[in-house]
Protein backbone atom coordinates (compact mmCIF):
# COMPACT_ATOMS: atom_id res chain seq x y z
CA UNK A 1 -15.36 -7.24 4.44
CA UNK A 2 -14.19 -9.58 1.56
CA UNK A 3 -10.22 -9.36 0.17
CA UNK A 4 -9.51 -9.43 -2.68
CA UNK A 5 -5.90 -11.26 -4.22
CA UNK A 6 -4.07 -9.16 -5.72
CA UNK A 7 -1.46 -9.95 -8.13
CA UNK A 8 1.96 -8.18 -9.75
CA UNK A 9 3.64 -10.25 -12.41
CA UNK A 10 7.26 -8.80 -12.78
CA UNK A 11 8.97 -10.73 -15.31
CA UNK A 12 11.63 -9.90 -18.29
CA UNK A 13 9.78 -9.24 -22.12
CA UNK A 14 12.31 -9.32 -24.86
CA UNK A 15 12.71 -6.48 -27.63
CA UNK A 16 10.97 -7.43 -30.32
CA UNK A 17 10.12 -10.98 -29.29
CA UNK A 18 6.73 -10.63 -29.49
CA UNK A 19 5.37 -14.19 -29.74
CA UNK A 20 7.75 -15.13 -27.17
CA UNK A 21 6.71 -12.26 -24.62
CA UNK A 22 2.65 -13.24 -25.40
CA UNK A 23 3.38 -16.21 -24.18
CA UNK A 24 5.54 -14.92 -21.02
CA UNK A 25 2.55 -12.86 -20.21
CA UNK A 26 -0.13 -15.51 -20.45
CA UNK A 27 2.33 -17.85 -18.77
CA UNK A 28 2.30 -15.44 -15.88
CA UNK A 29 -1.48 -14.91 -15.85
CA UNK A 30 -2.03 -18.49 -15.68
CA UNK A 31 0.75 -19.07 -12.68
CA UNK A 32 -1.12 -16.42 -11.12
CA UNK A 33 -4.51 -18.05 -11.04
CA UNK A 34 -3.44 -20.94 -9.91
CA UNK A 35 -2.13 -19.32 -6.67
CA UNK A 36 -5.42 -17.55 -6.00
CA UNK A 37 -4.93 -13.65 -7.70
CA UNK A 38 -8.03 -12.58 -8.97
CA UNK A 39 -6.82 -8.87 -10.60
CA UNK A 40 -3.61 -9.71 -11.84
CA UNK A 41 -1.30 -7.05 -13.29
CA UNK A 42 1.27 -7.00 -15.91
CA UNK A 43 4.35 -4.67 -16.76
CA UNK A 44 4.25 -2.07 -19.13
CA UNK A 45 4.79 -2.26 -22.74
CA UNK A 46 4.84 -6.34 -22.24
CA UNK A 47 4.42 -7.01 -26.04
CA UNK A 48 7.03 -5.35 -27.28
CA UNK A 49 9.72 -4.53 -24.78
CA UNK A 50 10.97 -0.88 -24.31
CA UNK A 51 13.82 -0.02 -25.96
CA UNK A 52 13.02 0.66 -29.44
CA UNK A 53 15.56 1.78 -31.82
CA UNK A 54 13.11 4.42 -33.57
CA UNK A 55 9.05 4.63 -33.95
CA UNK A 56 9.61 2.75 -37.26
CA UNK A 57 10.32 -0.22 -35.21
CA UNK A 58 8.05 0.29 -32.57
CA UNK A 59 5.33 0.38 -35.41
CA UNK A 60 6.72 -2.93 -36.47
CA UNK A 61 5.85 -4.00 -33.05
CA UNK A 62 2.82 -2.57 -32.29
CA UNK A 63 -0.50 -4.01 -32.35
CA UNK A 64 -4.78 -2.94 -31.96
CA UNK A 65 -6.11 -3.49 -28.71
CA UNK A 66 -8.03 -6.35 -30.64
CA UNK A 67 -5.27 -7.99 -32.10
CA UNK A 68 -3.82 -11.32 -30.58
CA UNK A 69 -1.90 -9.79 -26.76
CA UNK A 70 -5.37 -8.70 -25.90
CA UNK A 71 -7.23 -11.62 -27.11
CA UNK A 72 -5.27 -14.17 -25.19
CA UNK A 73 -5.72 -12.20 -22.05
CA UNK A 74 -9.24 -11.92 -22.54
CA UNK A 75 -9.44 -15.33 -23.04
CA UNK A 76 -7.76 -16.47 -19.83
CA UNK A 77 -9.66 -13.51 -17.91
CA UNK A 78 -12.53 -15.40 -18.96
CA UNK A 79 -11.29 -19.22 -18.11
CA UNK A 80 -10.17 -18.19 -14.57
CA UNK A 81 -12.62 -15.03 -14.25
CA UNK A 82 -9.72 -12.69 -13.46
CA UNK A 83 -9.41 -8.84 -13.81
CA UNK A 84 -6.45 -8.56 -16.04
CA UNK A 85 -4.51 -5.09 -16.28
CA UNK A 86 -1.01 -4.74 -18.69
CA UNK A 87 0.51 -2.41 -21.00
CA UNK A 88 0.81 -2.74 -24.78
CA UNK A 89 2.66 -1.43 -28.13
CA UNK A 90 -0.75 -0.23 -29.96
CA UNK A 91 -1.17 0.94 -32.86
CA UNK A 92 -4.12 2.69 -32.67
CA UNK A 93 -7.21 2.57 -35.40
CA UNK A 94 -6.07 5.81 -37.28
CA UNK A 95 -2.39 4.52 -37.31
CA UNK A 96 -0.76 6.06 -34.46
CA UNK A 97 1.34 4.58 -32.06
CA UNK A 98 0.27 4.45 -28.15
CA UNK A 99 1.70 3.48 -24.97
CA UNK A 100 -1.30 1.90 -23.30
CA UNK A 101 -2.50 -0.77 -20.70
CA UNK A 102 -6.11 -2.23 -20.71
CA UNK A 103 -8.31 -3.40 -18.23
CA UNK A 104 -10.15 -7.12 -19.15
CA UNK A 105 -12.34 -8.70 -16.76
CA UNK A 106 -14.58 -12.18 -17.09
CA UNK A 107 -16.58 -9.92 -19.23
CA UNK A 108 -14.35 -8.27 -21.39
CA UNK A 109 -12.47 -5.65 -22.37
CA UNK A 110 -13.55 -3.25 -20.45
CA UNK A 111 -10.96 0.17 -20.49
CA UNK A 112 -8.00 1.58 -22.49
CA UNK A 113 -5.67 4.10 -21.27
CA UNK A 114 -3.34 5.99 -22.92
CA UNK A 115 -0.32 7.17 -21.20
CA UNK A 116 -0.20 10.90 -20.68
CA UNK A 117 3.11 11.48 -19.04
CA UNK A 118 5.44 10.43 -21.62
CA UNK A 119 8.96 9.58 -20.60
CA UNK A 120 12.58 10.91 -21.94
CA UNK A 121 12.09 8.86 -25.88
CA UNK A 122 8.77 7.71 -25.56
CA UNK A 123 8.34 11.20 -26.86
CA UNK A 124 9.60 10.27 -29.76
CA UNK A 125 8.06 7.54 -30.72
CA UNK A 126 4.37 7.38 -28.96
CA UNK A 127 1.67 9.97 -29.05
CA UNK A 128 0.51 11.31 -25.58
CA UNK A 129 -2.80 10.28 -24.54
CA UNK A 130 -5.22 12.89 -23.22
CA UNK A 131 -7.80 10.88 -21.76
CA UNK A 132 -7.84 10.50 -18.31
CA UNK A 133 -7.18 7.41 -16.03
CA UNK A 134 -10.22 5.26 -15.92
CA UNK A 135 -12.08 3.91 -13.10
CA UNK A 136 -14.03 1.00 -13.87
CA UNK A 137 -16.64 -1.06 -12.18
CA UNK A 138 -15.70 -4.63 -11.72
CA UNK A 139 -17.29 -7.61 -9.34
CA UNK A 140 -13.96 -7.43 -7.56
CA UNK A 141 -13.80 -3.43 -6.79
CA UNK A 142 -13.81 0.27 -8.32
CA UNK A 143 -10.07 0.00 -10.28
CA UNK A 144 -8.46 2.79 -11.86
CA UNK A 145 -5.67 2.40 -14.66
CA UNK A 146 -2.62 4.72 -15.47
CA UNK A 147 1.10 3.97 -16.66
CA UNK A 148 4.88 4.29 -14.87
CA UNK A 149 5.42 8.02 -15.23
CA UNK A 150 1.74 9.44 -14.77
CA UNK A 151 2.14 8.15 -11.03
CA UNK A 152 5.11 11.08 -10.69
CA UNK A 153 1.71 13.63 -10.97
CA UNK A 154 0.26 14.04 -7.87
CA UNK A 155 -2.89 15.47 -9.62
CA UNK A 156 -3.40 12.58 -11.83
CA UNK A 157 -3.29 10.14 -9.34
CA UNK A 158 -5.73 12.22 -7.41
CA UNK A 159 -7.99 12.41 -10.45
CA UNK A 160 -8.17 8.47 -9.97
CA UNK A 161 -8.71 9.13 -6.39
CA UNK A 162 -11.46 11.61 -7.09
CA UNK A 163 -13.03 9.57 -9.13
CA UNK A 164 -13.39 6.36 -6.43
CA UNK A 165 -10.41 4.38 -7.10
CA UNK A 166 -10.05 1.82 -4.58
CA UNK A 167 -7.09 0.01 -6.40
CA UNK A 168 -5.06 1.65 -8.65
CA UNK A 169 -3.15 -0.35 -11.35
CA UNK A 170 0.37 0.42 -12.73
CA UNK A 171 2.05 -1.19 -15.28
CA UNK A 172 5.95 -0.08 -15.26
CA UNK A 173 9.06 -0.27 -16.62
CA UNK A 174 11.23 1.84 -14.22
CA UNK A 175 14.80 2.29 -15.56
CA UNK A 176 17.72 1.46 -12.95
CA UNK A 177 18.37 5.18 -11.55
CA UNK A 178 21.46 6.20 -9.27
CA UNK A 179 20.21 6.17 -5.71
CA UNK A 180 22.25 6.38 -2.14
CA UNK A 181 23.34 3.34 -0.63
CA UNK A 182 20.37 1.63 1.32
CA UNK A 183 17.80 4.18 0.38
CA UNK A 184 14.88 2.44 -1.93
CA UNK A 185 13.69 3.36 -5.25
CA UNK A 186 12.11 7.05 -5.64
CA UNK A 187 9.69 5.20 -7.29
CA UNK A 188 8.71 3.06 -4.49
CA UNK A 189 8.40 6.19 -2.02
CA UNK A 190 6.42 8.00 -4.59
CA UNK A 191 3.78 4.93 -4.94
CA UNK A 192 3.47 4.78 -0.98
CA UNK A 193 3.23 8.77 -0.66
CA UNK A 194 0.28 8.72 -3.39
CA UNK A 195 -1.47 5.84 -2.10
CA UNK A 196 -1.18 7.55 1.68
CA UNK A 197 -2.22 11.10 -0.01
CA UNK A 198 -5.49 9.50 -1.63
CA UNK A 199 -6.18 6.42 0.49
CA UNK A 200 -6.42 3.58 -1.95
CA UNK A 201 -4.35 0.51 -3.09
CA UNK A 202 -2.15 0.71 -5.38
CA UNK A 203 -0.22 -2.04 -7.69
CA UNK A 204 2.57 -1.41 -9.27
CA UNK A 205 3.42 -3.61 -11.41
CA UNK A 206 7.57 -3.29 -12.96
CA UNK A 207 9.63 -5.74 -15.38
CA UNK A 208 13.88 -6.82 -15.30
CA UNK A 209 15.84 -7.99 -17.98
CA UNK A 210 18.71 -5.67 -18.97
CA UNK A 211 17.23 -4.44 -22.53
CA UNK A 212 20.01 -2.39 -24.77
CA UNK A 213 21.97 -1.05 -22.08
CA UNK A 214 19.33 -0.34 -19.99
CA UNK A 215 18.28 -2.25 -16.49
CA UNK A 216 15.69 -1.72 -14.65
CA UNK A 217 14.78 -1.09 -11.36
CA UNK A 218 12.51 -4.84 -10.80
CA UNK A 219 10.71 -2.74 -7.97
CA UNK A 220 6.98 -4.46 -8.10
CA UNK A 221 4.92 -3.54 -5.31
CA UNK A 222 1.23 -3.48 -3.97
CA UNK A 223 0.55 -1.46 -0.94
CA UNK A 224 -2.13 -0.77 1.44
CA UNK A 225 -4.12 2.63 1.47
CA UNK A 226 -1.78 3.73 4.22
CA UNK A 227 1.10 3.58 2.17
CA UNK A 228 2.41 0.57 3.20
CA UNK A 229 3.96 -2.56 1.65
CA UNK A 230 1.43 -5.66 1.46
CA UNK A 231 4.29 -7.31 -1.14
CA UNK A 232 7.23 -6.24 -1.87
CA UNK A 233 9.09 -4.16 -3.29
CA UNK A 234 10.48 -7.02 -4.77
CA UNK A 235 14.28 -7.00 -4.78
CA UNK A 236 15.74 -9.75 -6.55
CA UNK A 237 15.69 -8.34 -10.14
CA UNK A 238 14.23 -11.32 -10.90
CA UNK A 239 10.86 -12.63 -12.64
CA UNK A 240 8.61 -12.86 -9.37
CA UNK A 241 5.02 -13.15 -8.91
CA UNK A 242 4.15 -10.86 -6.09
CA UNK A 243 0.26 -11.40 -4.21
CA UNK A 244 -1.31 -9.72 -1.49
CA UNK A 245 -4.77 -9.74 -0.12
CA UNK A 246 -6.38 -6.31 -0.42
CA UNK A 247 -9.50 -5.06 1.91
CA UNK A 248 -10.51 -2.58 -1.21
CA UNK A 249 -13.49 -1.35 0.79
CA UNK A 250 -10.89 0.37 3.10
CA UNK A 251 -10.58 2.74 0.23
CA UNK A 252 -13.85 4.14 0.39
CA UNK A 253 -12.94 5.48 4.23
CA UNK A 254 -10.94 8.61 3.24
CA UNK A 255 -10.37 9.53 7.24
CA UNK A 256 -7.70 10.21 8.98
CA UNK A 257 -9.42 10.58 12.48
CA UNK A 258 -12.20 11.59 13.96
CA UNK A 259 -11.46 15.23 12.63
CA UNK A 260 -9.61 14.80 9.36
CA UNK A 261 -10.38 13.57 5.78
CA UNK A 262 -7.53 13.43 2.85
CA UNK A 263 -10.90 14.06 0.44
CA UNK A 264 -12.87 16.52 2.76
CA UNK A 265 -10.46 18.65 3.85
CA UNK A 266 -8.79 19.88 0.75
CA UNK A 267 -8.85 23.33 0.06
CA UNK A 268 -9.68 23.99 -4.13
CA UNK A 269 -10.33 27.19 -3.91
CA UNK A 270 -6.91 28.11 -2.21
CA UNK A 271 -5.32 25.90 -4.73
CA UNK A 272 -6.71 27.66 -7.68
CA UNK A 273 -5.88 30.92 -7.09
CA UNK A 274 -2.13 29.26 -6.57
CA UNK A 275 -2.34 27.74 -10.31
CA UNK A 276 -3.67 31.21 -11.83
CA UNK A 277 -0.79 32.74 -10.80
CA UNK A 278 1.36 30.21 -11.86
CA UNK A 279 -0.45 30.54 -15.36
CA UNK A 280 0.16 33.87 -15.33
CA UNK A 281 3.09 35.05 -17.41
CA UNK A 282 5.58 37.61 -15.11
CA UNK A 283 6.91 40.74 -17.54
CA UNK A 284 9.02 41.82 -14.89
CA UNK A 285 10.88 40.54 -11.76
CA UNK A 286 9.11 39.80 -8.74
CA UNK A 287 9.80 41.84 -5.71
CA UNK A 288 11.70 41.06 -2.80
């Protein structure tokens, strides 16, 4: 079975720099192709930066998924026939301001996602998408597309599952959380659990460079669909290119053994009489 190169780029955009993080990204990109990735994939919000002072200046900031970020990738997806995947500022064609990633291949744009988990201010300043993750077609493998806090939802990654992800792509910006000494990320153990839980790869792809008081967590990884690390998690907090060779068509054998199946043996109809209840509103205590 062929591998495919897989490729995070974790490197530091600036807050409202946005020529100078185009050119970061593409810079990337291109460093990437030269050592062999073939789906390379870029941090979240990498036009922009994060940490915007109020949706007035994210606005300022933002940009159509045809304007000039998208463009350039396009055009290098083209020159070194790459799969490209990053997030962007958009501001969408009725005006409205979206945290979103694309997927560009040799062919062109070819997906947009809209983040649906929104989190702490993004609130404030994006509108939640409602689509749900993509799953494209490319020559390189079925890919599937979702943003940083969606991959907390076990059911939306498993919607990508579902659907015949065999690489799932994450751009990130993971703030720098309080954790116990020597323990990794939460973030990193989530990505493994969900790519164990639905047997496919998954990329995650995070950024550094403290930003307004905030750091960040510089945790890029890609890992197998066992769960475990091909590259990474990087840990110098530095701009790194991570690449690992991925087997995607081990994503299409959802078996655990002879006996089990993460796909075949779930139970929906258990599970849906579990969420009715839930969605049922209690008018008195339950009892013991």
């Amino acid at each position: 079975m062929n591998e495919v190169a897989v490729a995070c780029c974790q490197f530091a955009p600036v807050i409202g720099a946005v020529e100078g993080n185009r050119k970061r990204a593409e810079t990337a990109i291109e460093e990437a192709a030269r050592e062999g990735a073939q789906i390379v994939v870029l941090p979240e919000l990498c036009n922009s930066g994060y940490v915007f002072a109020d949706a007035e200046e994210a606005r300022r900031l933002g940009e159509p998924v045809d304007g000039p970020t998208v463009s350039g990738w396009m055009r290098l997806a083209r020159a070194h026939e790459l799969v490209v995947v990053g997030g962007i500022c958009e501001l969408d064609a009725d005006g409205v301001l979206r945290n979103s990633a694309v997927l560009i291949d040799a062919g062109g744009l070819q997906a947009v996602y809209r983040k649906a988990h929104l989190w702490d201010r993004e609130g404030v300043v994006f509108a939640a998408g409602r689509g749900v993750p993509p799953v494209i077609d490319t020559a390189l493998g079925r890919l599937g597309v979702m943003i940083c806090y969606d991959l907390e939802f076990p059911e939306w990654v498993r919607v990508a599952g579902l659907a015949g992800a065999e690489l799932l792509c994450a751009p990130c910006n993971w703030p720098a959380l309080r954790r116990p000494a020597g323990e990794r990320p939460g973030e990193v153990t989530r990505v493994q659990a969900a790519a164990a839980t639905n047997r496919m790869f998954i990329a995650a792809c995070d950024r550094v460079g403290p930003e307004r008081g905030v750091d960040w967590t510089g945790a890029s990884l890609i890992v197998d669909c066992d769960g475990f690390p091909l590259a990474g998690p990087a840990q110098s907090g530095e701009s790194v290119t991570l690449i690992a060779s991925c087997r995607l068509a081990d994503a299409r054998d959802k078996s655990l053994n002879e006996r089990n199946d993460v796909f075949a043996d779930r139970r929906p109809e258990l599970y849906e009489r579990v969420l009715s209840r839930a969605r049922t509103p209690r008018t008195s205590p339950p009892s013991h």
